[in-house]
Protein backbone atom coordinates (compact mmCIF):
# COMPACT_ATOMS: atom_id res chain seq x y z
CA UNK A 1 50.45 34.23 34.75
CA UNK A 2 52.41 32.27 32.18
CA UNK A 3 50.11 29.32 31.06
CA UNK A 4 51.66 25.68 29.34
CA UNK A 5 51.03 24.71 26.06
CA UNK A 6 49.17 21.97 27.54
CA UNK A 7 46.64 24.48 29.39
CA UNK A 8 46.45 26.61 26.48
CA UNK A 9 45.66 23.91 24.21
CA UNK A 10 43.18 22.61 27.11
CA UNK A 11 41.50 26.66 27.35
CA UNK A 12 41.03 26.57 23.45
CA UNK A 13 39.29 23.17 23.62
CA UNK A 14 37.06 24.17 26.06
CA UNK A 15 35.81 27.28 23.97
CA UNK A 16 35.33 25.46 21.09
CA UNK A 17 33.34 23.26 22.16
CA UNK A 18 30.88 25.86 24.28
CA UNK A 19 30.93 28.07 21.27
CA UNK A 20 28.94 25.18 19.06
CA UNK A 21 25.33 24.94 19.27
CA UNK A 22 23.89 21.86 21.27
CA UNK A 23 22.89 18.89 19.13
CA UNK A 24 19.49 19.14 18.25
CA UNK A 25 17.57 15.88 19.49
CA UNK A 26 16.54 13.73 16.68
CA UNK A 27 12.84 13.63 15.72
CA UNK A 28 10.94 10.59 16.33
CA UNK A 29 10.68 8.95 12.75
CA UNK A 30 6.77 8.15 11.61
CA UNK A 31 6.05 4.79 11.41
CA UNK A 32 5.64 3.39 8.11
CA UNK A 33 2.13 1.60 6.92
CA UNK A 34 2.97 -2.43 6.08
CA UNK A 35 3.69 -3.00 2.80
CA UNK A 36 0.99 -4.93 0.48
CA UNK A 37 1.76 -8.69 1.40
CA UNK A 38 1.75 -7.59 5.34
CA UNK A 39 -1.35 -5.95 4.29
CA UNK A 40 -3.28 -8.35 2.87
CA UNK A 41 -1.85 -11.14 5.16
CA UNK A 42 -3.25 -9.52 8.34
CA UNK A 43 -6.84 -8.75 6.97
CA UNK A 44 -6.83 -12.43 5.92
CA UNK A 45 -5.66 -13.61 9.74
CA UNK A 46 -8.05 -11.42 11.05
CA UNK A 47 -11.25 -12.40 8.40
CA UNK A 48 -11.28 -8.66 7.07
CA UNK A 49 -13.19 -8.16 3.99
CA UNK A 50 -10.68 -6.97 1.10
CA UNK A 51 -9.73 -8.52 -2.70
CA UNK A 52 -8.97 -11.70 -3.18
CA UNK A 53 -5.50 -12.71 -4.21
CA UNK A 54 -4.51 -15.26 -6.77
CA UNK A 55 -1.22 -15.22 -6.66
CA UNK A 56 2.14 -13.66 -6.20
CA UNK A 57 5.23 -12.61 -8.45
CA UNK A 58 8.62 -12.69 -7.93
CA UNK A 59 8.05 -12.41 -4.41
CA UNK A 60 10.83 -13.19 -2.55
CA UNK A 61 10.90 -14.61 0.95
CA UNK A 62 6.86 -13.28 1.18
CA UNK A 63 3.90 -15.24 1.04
CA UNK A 64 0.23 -15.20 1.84
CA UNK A 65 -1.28 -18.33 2.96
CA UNK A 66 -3.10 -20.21 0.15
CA UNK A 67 -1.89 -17.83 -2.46
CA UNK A 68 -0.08 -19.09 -5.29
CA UNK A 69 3.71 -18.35 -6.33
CA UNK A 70 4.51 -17.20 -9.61
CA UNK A 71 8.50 -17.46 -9.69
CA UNK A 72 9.56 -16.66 -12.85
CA UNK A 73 8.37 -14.90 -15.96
CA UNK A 74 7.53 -17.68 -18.29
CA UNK A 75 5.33 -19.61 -15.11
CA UNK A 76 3.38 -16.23 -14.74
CA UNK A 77 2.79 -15.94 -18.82
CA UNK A 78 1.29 -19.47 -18.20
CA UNK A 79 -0.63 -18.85 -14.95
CA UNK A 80 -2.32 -15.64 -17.03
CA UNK A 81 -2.98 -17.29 -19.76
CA UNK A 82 -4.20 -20.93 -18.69
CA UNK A 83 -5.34 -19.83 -14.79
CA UNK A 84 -6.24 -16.46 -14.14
CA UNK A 85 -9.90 -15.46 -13.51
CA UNK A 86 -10.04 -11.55 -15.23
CA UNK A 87 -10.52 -9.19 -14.47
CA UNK A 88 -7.42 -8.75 -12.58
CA UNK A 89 -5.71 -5.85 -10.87
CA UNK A 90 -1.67 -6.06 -10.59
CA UNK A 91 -0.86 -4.67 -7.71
CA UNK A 92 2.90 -3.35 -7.21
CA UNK A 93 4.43 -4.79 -3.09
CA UNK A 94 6.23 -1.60 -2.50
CA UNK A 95 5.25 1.95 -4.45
CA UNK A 96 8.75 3.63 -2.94
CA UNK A 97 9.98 3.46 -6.11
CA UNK A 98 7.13 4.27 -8.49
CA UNK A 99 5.59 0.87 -10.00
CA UNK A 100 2.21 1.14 -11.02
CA UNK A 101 -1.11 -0.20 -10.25
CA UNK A 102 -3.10 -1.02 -13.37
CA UNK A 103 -5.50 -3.81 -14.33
CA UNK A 104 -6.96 -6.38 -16.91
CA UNK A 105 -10.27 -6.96 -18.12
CA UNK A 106 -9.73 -10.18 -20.00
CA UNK A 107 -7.85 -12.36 -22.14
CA UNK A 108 -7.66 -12.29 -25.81
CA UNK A 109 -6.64 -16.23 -26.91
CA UNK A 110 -5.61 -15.57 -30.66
CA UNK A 111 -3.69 -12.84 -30.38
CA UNK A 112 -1.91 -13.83 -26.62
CA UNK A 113 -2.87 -10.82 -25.28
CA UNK A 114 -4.49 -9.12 -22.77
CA UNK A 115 -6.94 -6.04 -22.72
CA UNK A 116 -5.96 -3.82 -20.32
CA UNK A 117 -8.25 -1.53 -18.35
CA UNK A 118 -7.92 1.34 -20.69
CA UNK A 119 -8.97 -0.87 -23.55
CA UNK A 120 -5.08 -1.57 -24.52
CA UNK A 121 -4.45 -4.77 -25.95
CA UNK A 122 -1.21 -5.88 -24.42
CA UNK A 123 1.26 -8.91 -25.38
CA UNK A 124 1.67 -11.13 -22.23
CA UNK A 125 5.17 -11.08 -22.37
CA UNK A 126 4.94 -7.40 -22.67
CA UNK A 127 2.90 -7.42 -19.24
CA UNK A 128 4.95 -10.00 -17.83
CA UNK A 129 7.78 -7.33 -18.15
CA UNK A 130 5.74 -4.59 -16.64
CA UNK A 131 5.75 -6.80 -13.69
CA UNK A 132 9.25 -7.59 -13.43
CA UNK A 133 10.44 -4.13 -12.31
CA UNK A 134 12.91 -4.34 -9.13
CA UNK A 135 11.15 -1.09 -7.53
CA UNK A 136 8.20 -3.03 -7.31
CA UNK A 137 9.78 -5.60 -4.87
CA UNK A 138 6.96 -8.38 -6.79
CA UNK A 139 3.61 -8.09 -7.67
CA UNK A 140 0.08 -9.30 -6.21
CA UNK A 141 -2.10 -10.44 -8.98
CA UNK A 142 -6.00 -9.46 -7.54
CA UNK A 143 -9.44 -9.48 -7.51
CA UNK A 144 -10.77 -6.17 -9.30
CA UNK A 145 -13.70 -5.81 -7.72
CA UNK A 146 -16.80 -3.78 -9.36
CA UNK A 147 -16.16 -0.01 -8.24
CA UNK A 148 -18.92 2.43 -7.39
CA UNK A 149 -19.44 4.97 -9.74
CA UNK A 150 -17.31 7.60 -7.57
CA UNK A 151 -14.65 5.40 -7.76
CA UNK A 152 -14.81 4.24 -3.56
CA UNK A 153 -13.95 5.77 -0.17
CA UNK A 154 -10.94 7.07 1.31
CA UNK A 155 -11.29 7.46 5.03
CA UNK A 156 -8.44 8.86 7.54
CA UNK A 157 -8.34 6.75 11.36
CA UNK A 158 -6.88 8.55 14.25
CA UNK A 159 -5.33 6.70 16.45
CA UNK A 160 -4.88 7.99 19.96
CA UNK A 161 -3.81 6.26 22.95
CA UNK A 162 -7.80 5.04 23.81
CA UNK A 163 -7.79 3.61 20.36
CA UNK A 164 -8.92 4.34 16.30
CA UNK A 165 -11.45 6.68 15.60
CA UNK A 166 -12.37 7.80 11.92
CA UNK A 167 -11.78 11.75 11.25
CA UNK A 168 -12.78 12.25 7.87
CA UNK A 169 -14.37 9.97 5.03
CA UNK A 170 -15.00 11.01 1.33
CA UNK A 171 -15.67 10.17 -2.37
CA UNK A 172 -12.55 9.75 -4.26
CA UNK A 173 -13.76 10.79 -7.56
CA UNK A 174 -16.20 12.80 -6.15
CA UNK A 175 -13.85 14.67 -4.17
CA UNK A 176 -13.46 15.77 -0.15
CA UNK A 177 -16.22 18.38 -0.40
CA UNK A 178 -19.35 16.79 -2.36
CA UNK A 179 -22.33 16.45 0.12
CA UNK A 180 -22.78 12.96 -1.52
CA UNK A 181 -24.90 10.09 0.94
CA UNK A 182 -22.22 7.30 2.16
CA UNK A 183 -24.37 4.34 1.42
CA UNK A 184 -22.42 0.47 3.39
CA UNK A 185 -21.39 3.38 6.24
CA UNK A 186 -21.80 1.16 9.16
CA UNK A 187 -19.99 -1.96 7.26
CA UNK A 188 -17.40 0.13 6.04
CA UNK A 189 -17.13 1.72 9.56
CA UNK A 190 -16.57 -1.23 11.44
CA UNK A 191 -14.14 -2.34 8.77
CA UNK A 192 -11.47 0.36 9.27
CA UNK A 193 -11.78 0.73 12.59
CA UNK A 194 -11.09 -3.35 13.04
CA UNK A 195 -8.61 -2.62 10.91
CA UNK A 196 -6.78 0.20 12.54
CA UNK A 197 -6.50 -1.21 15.28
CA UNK A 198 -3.96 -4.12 13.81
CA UNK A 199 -1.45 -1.31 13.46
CA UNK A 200 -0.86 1.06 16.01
CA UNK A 201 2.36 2.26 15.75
CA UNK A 202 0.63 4.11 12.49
CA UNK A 203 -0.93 7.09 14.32
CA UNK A 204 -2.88 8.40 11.24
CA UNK A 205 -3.95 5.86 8.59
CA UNK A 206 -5.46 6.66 4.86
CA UNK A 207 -7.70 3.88 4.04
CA UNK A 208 -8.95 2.87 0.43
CA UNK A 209 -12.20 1.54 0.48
CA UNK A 210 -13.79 -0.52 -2.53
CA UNK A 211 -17.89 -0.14 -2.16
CA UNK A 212 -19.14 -3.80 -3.86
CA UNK A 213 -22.10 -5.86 -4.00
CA UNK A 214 -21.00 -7.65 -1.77
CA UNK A 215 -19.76 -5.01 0.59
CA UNK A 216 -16.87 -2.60 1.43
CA UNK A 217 -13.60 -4.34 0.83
CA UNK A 218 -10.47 -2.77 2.24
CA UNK A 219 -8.19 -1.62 -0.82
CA UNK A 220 -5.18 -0.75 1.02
CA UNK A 221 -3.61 1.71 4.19
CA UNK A 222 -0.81 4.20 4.12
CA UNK A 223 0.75 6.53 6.36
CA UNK A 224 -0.28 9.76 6.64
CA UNK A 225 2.92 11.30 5.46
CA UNK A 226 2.89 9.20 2.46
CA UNK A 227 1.15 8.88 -0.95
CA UNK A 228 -1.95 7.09 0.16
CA UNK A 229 -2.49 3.27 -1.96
């Protein structure tokens, strides 16, 4: 039977589209840890032990309650070298696009410098500038608090539907493996689990634990699919 152009053109259609594949259905996407100041602004709410923060740089349209603002480069020069209590650890807002964490142990006065954590004496305007990188999205300027000798705990939360529970906790110097005690387990513990639980849309958390005098202080959370703080 003689078919019109219309029906032909409507038969060819029709194969086409039965010849391709069905779409595949798009996988969920893992939700993403908070970034730093989200971080640190919910342990604060909540009256979670973790660092102290003095103040913020170039921080736009973020803030941490009682935390000072440090908006330009020649105010945080100033703050660091008239202000700040060292040591200090500067502590990048976003790591997506590779700024570093790294720290300093004092102040020298004469020379305007600071010593870094490797023993590097650094020009403050040469620091400021190692803070002003747009990847970093601002800097917190921190507590550095005393580390244990094996350099802290990291410690991976579950979180199922009945809520957190820890999977795996180790030395992060000492590595996964060492049959090392865990001294500050119950404190440190009940710190991750409390603070789990403020994020569940994070199904598997890596936390960083500091072990001080005066107690574990939460370091920092990531996803499990990402680099972990």
């Amino acid at each position: 039977m003689h078919k019109s152009s219309f029906t032909q053109a409507h038969d060819l259609i029709c194969r086409m589209f039965h010849a391709l594949p069905a779409p595949r259905p798009q996988a969920p996407q893992a939700a993403c840890a908070p970034d730093r100041i989200a971080f640190y602004a919910a342990m604060q709410v909540h009256a979670l032990p973790c660092p102290r923060v003095a103040a913020l740089f170039n921080c736009a349209g973020c803030a941490i309650d009682g935390v000072r603002m440090l908006y330009s480069a020649a105010e945080a020069r100033r703050y660091l070298r008239d202000a700040a209590v060292y040591p200090l650890q500067f502590v990048p807002v976003s790591d997506d696009g590779g700024a570093e964490i790294f720290s300093a142990i004092s102040y020298e006065k004469g020379s305007d410098a600071a010593v870094l954590g490797n023993g590097t004496l650094i020009a403050l305007a040469d620091l400021v500038q190692l803070l002003d990188l747009p990847c970093a999205r601002g800097y917190l300027l921190q507590e550095l608090p005393s580390p244990h000798s094996l350099g802290g705990l990291r410690v991976t939360v579950a979180m199922p539907a009945h809520g957190p529970h820890i999977v795996r906790a180790s030395w992060k110097l000492a590595g996964a493996d060492a049959d090392i005690p865990l001294p500050l387990w119950k404190a440190t513990s009940r710190l991750v689990l409390a603070g789990a639980a403020l994020f569940p849309s994070v199904d598997k958390q890596h936390w960083e634990i500091a072990l001080c005098q005066r107690g574990p202080l939460a370091m920092g959370m990531s996803a499990a699919h990402a680099l972990p703080f």
